[in-house]
Protein backbone atom coordinates (compact mmCIF):
# COMPACT_ATOMS: atom_id res chain seq x y z
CA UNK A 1 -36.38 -88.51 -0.45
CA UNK A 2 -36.44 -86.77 2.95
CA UNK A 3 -39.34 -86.15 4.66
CA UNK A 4 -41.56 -83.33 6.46
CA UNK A 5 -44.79 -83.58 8.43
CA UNK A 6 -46.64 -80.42 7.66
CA UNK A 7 -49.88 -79.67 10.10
CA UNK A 8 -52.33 -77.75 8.84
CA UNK A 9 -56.26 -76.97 9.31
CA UNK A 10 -56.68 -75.97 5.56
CA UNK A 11 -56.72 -78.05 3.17
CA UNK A 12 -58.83 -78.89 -0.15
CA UNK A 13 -61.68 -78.99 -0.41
CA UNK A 14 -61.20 -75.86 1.68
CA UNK A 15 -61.27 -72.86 -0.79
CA UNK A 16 -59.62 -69.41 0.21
CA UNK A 17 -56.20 -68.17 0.94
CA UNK A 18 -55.89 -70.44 4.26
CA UNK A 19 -55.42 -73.25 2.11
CA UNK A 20 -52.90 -71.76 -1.04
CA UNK A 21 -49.68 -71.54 0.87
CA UNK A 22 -48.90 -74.75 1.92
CA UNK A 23 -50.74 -76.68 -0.86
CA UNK A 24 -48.46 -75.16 -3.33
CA UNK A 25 -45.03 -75.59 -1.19
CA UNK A 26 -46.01 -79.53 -0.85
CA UNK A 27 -46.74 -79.36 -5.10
CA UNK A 28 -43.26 -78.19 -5.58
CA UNK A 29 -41.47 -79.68 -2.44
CA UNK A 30 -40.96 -83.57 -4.48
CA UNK A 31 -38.99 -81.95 -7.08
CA UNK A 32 -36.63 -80.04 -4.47
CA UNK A 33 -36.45 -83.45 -2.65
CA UNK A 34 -38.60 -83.60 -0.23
CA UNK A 35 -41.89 -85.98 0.48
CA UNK A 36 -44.84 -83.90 2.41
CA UNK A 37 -46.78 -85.25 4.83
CA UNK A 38 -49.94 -83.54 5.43
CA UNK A 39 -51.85 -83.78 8.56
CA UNK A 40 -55.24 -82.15 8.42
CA UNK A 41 -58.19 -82.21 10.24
CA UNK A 42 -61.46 -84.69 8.90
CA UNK A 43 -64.49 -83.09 8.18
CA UNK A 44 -63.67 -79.20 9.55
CA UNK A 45 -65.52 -76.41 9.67
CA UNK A 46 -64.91 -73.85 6.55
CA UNK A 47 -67.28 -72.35 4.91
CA UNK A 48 -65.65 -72.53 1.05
CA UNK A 49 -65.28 -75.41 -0.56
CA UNK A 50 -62.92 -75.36 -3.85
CA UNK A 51 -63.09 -78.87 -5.55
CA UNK A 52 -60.57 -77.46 -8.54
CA UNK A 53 -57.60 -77.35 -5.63
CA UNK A 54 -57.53 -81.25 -5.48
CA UNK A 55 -55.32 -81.18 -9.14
CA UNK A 56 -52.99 -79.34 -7.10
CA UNK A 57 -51.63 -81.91 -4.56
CA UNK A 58 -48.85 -83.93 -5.60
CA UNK A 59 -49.19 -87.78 -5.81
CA UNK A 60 -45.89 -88.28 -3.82
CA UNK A 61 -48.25 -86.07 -1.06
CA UNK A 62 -49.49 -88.22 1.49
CA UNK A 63 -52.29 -87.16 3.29
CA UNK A 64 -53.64 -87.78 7.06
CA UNK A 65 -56.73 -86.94 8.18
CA UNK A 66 -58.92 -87.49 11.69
CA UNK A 67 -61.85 -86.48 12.96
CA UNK A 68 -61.69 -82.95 14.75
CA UNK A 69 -64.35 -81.48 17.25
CA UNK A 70 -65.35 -77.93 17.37
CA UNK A 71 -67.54 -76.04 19.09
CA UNK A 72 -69.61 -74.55 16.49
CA UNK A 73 -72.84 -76.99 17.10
CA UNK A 74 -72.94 -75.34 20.79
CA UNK A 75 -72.68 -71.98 19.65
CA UNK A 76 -75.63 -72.77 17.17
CA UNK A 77 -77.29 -74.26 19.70
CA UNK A 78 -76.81 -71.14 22.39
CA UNK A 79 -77.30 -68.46 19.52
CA UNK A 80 -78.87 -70.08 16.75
CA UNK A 81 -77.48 -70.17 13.38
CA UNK A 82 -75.41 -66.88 11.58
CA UNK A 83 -74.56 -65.94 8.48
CA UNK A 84 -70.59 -66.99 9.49
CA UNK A 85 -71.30 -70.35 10.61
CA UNK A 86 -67.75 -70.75 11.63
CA UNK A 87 -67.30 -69.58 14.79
CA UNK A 88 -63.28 -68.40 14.17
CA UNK A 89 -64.58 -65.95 11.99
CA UNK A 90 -64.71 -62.37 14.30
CA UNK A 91 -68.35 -61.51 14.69
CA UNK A 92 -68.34 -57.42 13.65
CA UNK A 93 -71.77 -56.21 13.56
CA UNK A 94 -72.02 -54.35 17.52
CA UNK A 95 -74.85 -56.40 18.62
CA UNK A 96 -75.08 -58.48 22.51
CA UNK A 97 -75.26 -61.48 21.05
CA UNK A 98 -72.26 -60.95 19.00
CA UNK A 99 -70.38 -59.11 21.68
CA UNK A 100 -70.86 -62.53 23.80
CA UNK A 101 -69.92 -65.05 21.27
CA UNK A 102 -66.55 -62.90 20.46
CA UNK A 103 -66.12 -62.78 23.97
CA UNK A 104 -66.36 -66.18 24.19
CA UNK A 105 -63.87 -67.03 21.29
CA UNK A 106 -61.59 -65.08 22.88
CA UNK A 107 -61.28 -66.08 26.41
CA UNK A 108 -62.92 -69.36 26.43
CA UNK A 109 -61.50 -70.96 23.44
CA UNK A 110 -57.53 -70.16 23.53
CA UNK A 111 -56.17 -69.77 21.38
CA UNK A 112 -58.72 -71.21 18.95
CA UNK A 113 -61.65 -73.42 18.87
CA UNK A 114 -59.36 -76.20 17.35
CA UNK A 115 -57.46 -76.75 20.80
CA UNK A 116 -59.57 -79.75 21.55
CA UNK A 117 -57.80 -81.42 18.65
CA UNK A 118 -54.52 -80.45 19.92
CA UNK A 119 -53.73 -83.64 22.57
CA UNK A 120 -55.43 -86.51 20.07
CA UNK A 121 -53.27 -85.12 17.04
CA UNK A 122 -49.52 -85.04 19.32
CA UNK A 123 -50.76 -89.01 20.35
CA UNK A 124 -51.51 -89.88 17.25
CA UNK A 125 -48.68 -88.28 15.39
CA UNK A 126 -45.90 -89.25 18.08
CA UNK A 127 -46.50 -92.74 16.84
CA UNK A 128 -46.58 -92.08 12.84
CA UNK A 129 -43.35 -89.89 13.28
CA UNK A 130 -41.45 -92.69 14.42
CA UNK A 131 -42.86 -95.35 12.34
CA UNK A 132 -42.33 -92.88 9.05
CA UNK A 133 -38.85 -91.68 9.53
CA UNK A 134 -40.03 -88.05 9.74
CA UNK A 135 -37.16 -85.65 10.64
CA UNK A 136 -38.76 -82.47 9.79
CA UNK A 137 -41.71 -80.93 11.08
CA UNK A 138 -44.06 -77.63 9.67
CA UNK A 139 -47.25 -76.01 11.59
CA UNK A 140 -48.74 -73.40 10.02
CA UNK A 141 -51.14 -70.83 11.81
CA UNK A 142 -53.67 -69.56 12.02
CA UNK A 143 -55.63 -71.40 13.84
CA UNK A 144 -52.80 -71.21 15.72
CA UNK A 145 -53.75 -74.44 17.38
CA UNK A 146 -51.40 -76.19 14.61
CA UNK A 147 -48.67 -74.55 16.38
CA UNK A 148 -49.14 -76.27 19.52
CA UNK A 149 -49.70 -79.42 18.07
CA UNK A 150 -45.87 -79.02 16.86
CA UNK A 151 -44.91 -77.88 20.37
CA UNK A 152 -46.16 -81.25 21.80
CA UNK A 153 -44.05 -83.46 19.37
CA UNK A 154 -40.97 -81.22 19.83
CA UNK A 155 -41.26 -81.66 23.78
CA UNK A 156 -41.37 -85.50 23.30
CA UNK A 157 -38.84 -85.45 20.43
CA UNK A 158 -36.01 -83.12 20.81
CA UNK A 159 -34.01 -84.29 17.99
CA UNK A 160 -37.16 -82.73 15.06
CA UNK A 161 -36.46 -79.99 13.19
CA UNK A 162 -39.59 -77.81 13.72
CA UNK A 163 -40.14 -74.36 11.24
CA UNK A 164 -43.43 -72.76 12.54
CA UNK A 165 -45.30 -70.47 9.86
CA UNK A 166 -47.10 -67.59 10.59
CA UNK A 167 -49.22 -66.06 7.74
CA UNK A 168 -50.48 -63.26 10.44
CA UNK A 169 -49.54 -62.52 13.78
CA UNK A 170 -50.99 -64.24 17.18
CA UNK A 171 -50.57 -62.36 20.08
CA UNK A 172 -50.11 -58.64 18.42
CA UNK A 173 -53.08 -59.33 15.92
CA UNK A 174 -55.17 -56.38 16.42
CA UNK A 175 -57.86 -57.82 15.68
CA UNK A 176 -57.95 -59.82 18.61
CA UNK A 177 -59.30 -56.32 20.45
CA UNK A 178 -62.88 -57.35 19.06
CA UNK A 179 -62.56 -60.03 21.92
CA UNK A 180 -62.58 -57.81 25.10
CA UNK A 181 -59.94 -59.93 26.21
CA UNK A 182 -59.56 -60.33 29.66
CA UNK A 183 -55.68 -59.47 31.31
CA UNK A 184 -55.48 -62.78 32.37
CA UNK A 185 -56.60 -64.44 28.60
CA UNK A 186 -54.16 -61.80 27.18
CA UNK A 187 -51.14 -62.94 29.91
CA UNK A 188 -52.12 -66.59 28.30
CA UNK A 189 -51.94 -66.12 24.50
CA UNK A 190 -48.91 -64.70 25.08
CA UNK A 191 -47.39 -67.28 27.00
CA UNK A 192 -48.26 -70.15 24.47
CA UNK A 193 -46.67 -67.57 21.74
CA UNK A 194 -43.25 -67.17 23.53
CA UNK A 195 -42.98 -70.87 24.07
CA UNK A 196 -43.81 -71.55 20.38
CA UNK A 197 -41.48 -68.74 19.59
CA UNK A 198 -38.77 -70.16 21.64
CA UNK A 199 -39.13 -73.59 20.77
CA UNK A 200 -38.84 -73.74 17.18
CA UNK A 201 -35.94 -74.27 15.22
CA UNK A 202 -37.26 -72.04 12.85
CA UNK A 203 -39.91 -69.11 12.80
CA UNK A 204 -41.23 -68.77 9.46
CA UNK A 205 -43.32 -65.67 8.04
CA UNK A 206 -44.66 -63.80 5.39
CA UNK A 207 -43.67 -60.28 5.16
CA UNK A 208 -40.79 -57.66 6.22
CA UNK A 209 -42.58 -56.26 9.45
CA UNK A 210 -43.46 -59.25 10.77
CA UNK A 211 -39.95 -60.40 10.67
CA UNK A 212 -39.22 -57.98 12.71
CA UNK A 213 -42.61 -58.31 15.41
CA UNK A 214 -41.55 -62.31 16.11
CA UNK A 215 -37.92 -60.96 16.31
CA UNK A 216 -39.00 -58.67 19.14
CA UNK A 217 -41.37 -61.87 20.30
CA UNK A 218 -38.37 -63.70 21.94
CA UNK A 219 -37.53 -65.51 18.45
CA UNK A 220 -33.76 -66.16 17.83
CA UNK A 221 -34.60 -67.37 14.25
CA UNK A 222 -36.77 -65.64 12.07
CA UNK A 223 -36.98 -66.18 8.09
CA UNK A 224 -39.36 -64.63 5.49
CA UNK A 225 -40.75 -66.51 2.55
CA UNK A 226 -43.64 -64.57 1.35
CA UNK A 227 -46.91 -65.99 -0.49
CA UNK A 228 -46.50 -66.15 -4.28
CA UNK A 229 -48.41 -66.84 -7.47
CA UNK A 230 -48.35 -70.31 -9.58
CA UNK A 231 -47.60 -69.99 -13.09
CA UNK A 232 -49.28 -72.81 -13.91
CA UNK A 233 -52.57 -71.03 -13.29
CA UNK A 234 -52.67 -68.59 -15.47
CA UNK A 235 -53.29 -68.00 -18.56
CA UNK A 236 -53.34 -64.45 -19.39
CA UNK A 237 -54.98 -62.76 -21.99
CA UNK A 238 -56.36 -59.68 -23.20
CA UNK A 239 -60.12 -58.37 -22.78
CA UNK A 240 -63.02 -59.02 -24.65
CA UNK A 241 -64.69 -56.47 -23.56
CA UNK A 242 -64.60 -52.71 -23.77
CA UNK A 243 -66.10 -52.10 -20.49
CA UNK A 244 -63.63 -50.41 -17.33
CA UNK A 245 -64.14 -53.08 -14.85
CA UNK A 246 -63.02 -52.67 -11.13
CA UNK A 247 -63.09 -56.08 -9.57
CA UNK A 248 -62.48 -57.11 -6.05
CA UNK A 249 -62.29 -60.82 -5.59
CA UNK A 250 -62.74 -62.08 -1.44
CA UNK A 251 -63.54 -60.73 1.71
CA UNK A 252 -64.91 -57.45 1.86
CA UNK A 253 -65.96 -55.62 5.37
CA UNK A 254 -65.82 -52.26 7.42
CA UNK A 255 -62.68 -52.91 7.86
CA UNK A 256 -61.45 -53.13 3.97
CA UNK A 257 -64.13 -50.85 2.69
CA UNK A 258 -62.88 -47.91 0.81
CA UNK A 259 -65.37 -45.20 1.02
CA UNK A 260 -63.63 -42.08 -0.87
CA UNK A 261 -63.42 -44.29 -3.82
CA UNK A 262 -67.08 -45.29 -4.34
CA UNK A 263 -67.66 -41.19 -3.90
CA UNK A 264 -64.71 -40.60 -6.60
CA UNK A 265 -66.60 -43.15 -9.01
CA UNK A 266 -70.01 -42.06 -8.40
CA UNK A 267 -68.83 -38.06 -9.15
CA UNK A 268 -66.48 -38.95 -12.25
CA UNK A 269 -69.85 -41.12 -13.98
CA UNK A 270 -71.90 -37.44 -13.05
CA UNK A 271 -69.69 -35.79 -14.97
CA UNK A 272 -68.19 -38.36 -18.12
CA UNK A 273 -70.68 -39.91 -19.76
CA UNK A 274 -67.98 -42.30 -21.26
CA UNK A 275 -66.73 -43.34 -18.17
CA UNK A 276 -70.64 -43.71 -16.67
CA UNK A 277 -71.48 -46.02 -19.78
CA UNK A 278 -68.09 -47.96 -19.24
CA UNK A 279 -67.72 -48.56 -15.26
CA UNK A 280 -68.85 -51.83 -13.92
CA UNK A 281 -67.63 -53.28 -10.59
CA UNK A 282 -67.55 -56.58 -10.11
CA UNK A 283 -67.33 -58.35 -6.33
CA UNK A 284 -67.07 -62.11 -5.24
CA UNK A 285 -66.90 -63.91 -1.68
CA UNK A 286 -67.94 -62.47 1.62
CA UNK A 287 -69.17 -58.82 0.86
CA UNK A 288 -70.88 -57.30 4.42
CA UNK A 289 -74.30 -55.89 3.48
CA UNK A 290 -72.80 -52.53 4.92
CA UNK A 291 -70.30 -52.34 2.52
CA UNK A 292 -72.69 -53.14 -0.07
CA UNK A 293 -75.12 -50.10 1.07
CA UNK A 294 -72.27 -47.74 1.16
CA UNK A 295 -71.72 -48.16 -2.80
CA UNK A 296 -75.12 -48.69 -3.86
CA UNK A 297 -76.43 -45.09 -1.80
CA UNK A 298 -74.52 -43.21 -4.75
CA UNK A 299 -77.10 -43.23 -7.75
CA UNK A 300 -74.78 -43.79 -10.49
CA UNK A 301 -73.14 -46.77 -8.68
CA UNK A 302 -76.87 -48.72 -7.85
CA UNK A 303 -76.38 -50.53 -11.25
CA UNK A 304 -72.35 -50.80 -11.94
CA UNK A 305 -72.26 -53.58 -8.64
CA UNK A 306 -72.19 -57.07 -9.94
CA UNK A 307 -72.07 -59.25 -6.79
CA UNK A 308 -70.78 -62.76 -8.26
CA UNK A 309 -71.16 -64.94 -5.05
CA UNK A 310 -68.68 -66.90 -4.81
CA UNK A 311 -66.54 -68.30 -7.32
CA UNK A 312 -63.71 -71.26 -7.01
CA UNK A 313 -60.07 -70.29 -7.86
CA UNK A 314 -60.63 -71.28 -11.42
CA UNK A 315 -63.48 -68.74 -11.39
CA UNK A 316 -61.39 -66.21 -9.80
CA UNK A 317 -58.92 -66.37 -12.47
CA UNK A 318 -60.56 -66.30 -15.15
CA UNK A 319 -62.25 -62.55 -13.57
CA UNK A 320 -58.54 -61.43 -13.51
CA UNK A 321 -58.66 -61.76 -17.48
CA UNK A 322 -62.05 -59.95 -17.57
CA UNK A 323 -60.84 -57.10 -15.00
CA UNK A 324 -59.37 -53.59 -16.23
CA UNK A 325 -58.31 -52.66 -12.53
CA UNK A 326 -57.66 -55.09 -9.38
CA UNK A 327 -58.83 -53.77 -6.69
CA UNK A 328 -56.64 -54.72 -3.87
CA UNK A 329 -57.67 -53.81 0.21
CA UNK A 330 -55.86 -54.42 2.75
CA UNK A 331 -57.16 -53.84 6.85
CA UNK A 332 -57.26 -50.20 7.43
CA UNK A 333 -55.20 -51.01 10.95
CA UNK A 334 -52.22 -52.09 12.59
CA UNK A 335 -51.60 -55.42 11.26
CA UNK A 336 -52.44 -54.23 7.82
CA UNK A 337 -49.13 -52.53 7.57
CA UNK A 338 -46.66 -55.89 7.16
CA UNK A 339 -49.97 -57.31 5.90
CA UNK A 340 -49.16 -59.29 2.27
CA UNK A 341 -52.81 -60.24 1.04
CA UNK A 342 -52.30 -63.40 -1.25
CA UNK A 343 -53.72 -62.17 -4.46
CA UNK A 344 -51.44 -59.09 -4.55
CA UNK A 345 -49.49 -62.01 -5.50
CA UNK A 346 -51.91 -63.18 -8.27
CA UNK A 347 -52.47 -59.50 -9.30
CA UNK A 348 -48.96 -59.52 -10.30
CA UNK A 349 -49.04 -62.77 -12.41
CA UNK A 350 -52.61 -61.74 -14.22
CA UNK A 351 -50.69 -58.29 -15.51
CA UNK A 352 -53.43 -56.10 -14.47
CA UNK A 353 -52.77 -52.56 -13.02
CA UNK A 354 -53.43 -52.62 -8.99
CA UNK A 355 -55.55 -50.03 -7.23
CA UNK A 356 -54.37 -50.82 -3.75
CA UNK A 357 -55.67 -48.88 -0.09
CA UNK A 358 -54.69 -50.09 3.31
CA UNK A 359 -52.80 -47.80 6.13
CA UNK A 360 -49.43 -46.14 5.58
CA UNK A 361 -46.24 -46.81 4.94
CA UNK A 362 -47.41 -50.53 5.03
CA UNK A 363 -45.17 -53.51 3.11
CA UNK A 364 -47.68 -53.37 0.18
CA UNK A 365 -47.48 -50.13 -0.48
CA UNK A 366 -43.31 -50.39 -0.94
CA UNK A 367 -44.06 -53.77 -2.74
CA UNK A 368 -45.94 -51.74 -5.01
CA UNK A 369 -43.98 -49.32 -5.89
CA UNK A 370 -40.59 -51.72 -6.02
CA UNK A 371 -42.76 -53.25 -8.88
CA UNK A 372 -44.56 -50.32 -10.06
CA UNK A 373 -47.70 -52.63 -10.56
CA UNK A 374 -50.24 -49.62 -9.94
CA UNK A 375 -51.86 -47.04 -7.34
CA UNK A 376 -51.36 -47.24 -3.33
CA UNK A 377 -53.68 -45.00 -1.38
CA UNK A 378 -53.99 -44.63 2.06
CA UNK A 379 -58.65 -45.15 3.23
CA UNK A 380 -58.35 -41.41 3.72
CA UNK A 381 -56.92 -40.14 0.86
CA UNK A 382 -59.80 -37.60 -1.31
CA UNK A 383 -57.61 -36.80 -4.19
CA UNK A 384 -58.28 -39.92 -6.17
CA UNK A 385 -59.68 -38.89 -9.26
CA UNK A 386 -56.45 -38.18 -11.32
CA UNK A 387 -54.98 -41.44 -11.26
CA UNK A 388 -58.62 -43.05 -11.71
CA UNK A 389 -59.03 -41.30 -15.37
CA UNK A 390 -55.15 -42.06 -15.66
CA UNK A 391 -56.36 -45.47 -15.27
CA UNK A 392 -59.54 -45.35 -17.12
CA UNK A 393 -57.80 -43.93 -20.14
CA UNK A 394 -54.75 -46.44 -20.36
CA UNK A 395 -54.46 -48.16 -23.33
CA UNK A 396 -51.44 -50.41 -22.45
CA UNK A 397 -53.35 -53.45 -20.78
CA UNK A 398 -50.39 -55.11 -19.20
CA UNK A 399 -48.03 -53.95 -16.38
CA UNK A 400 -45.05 -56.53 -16.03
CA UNK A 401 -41.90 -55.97 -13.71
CA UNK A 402 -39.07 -58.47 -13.88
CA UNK A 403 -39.69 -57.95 -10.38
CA UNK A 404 -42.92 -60.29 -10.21
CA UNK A 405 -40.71 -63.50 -10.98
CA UNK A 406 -39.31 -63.69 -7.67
CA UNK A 407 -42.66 -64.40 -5.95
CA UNK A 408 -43.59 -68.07 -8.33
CA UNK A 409 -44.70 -70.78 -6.18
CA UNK A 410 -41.61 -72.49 -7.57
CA UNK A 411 -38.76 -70.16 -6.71
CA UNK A 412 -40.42 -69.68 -3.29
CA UNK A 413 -40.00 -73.38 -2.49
CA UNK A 414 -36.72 -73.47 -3.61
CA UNK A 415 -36.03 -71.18 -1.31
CA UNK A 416 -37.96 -73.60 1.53
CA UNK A 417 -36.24 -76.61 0.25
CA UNK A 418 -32.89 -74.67 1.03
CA UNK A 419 -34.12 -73.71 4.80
CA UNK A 420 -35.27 -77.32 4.96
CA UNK A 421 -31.45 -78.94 4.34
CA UNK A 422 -29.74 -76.32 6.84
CA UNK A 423 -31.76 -77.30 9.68
């Protein structure tokens, strides 16, 4: 069996979508012929913690872990303790202290606060390479750290084949704004980009646009293998309930917060008492207090808001089956548009119609519509109300495109495998 050394910062019992990708490549990789390797940070800093994922890694997986320091006792230290303990989590809310500590991310810490693991991991992993027979290499980002890790061991061994994943851009995240970067800081995350960029054997990403972004990024070899869904965890089934539940599963900020629709619900419950008695909404993981406000100000809407906390995977699923309506946001900006949120994914292998908003002409909105999986609106769009009722009155439960089967987990690492033996 040959082997790859994949480097990544997620891993369980980290929870979220940082962790799904590459867990459920190295699940499938053994039966394509290939032995992962993971190398993962001991005792990180993540804030969800998803026990269920351990079924999910392979027992030909082996798994290496050492310590890692971060600078997120400091920060508590400086600033005291927030709400996102995690100090690679962007910092919104406009106040000093938060306009210093993303300031501080951003210029200080480049181009993560995992760079002090960087020169330990290439020393350590130099020496396991060699003893292990590894010929292949994978860093994943972000933390984009993981990256440079790679870039080390490819310097001191020319002869590995090195595919660097990027499930969202670096240098032309637009995001990174919220950091007042300096000219000089952004001269620098640019320069460790290129000479990732330029040094892989392989650039791997995640959807059509930002194929074309690394392309323009000084990369000579760009592939795409998007995010998928596992068949293995689902079980769908119909409703046992009559209710018209909108759920929303994950983060949930200014950023993702669609404002017309909350109006559009609140008005259609004023005027159909059906649809008032029916409509619940139902929202789990990291929900920003503003958000929260902006729905509950509507009176009809104060009681429809079920805020779940947050829920494992397992939990997650079983919502899908409870759901009448995924609601699916992406960031109402610039890297929303070749932005492929992971649980589209999932939306399409639970069979429930999609209400989807994020900017236009993005790579969800034409994945939508290639598998005619439900509604894409753009934040600003008013005229919502048809397709809501169109929606609300639906009897047909299921939406299933033949389309859907090309994202499984185990087509999509197929498809790895292949990119794997042409290297």
């Amino acid at each position: 069996m040959k082997k790859v050394l994949i480097i990544t910062y997620y891993w369980p019992p980290a929870g979220g979508s940082g962790v799904q990708r590459w867990l459920k490549f190295s699940k499938y990789l053994p039966e394509n012929g290939w032995k992962p390797y993971i190398f993962t940070p001991d005792s990180p800093s993540f804030e969800i913690k998803d026990e269920d994922l351990f079924k999910d890694i392979h027992i030909e997986t082996e798994v290496w872990k050492t310590p890692i320091w971060e600078p997120y006792t400091l920060k508590e230290k400086l600033f005291g303790k927030s709400e996102s303990s995690n100090a690679g989590i962007i910092q919104y809310k406009s106040s000093t202290k938060n306009k210093i500590m993303n300031w501080v991310r951003g210029n200080v810490f480049i181009p993560d606060p995992k760079v002090f693991w960087v020169k330990p991991s290439i020393k350590l992993l130099n020496k396991k390479i060699k003893e292990e027979g590894i010929t292949h290499i994978v860093s994943t980002g972000p933390p984009h750290s993981m990256h440079l890790i790679a870039l080390g061991l490819k310097k001191q061994n020319p002869d590995l084949k090195w595919v660097a994943d990027f499930r969202d851009p670096w240098s032309e995240l637009d995001l990174l704004n919220e950091f007042h970067l300096t000219k000089k800081s952004k001269q620098k995350y640019r320069k460790l980009e290129k000479e990732v960029l330029q040094n892989a054997d392989v650039t791997l990403t995640v959807s059509e646009t930002w194929v074309e972004s690394f392309k323009r990024l000084f990369s000579n070899n760009v592939k795409l293998i998007t995010n998928g869904f596992d068949v293995d965890d689902f079980e769908v089934r119909e409703r046992e309930n009559d209710k018209f539940i909108i759920g929303h599963f994950g983060l949930l900020n200014h950023l993702r917060n669609p404002k017309n629709l909350w109006k559009t619900l609140h008005d259609l419950c004023d005027e159909n008492p059906d649809f008032n008695m029916k409509l619940e909404i139902r929202l789990s993981g990291n929900i920003d207090t503003e958000v929260l406000q902006n729905i509950t100000q509507y009176f009809h809407l104060k009681n429809k808001v079920k805020v779940l906390g947050y829920l494992s995977h397992k939990e997650v699923l079983r919502e899908y089956n409870e759901s009448s309506v995924l609601l699916l946001l992406l960031f109402n900006s610039e890297s929303g548009i070749g932005n492929y949120p992971g649980k589209i994914f999932e939306y399409f292998a639970a069979k429930r119609p999609i209400l989807g908003f994020g900017p236009k002409e993005s790579d969800t909105q034409k994945l939508m519509e290639k598998t005619e999986s439900g509604n894409y609106h753009y934040y600003e769009d008013v005229n919502l109300r048809e397709n809501i009722i169109s929606l609300f009155e639906n009897k047909e439960e299921f939406v299933a495109s033949d389309e859907i089967n090309n994202f499984t987990r185990k087509k999509l690492t197929k498809q790895l495998s292949v990119l794997l033996n042409k290297m």
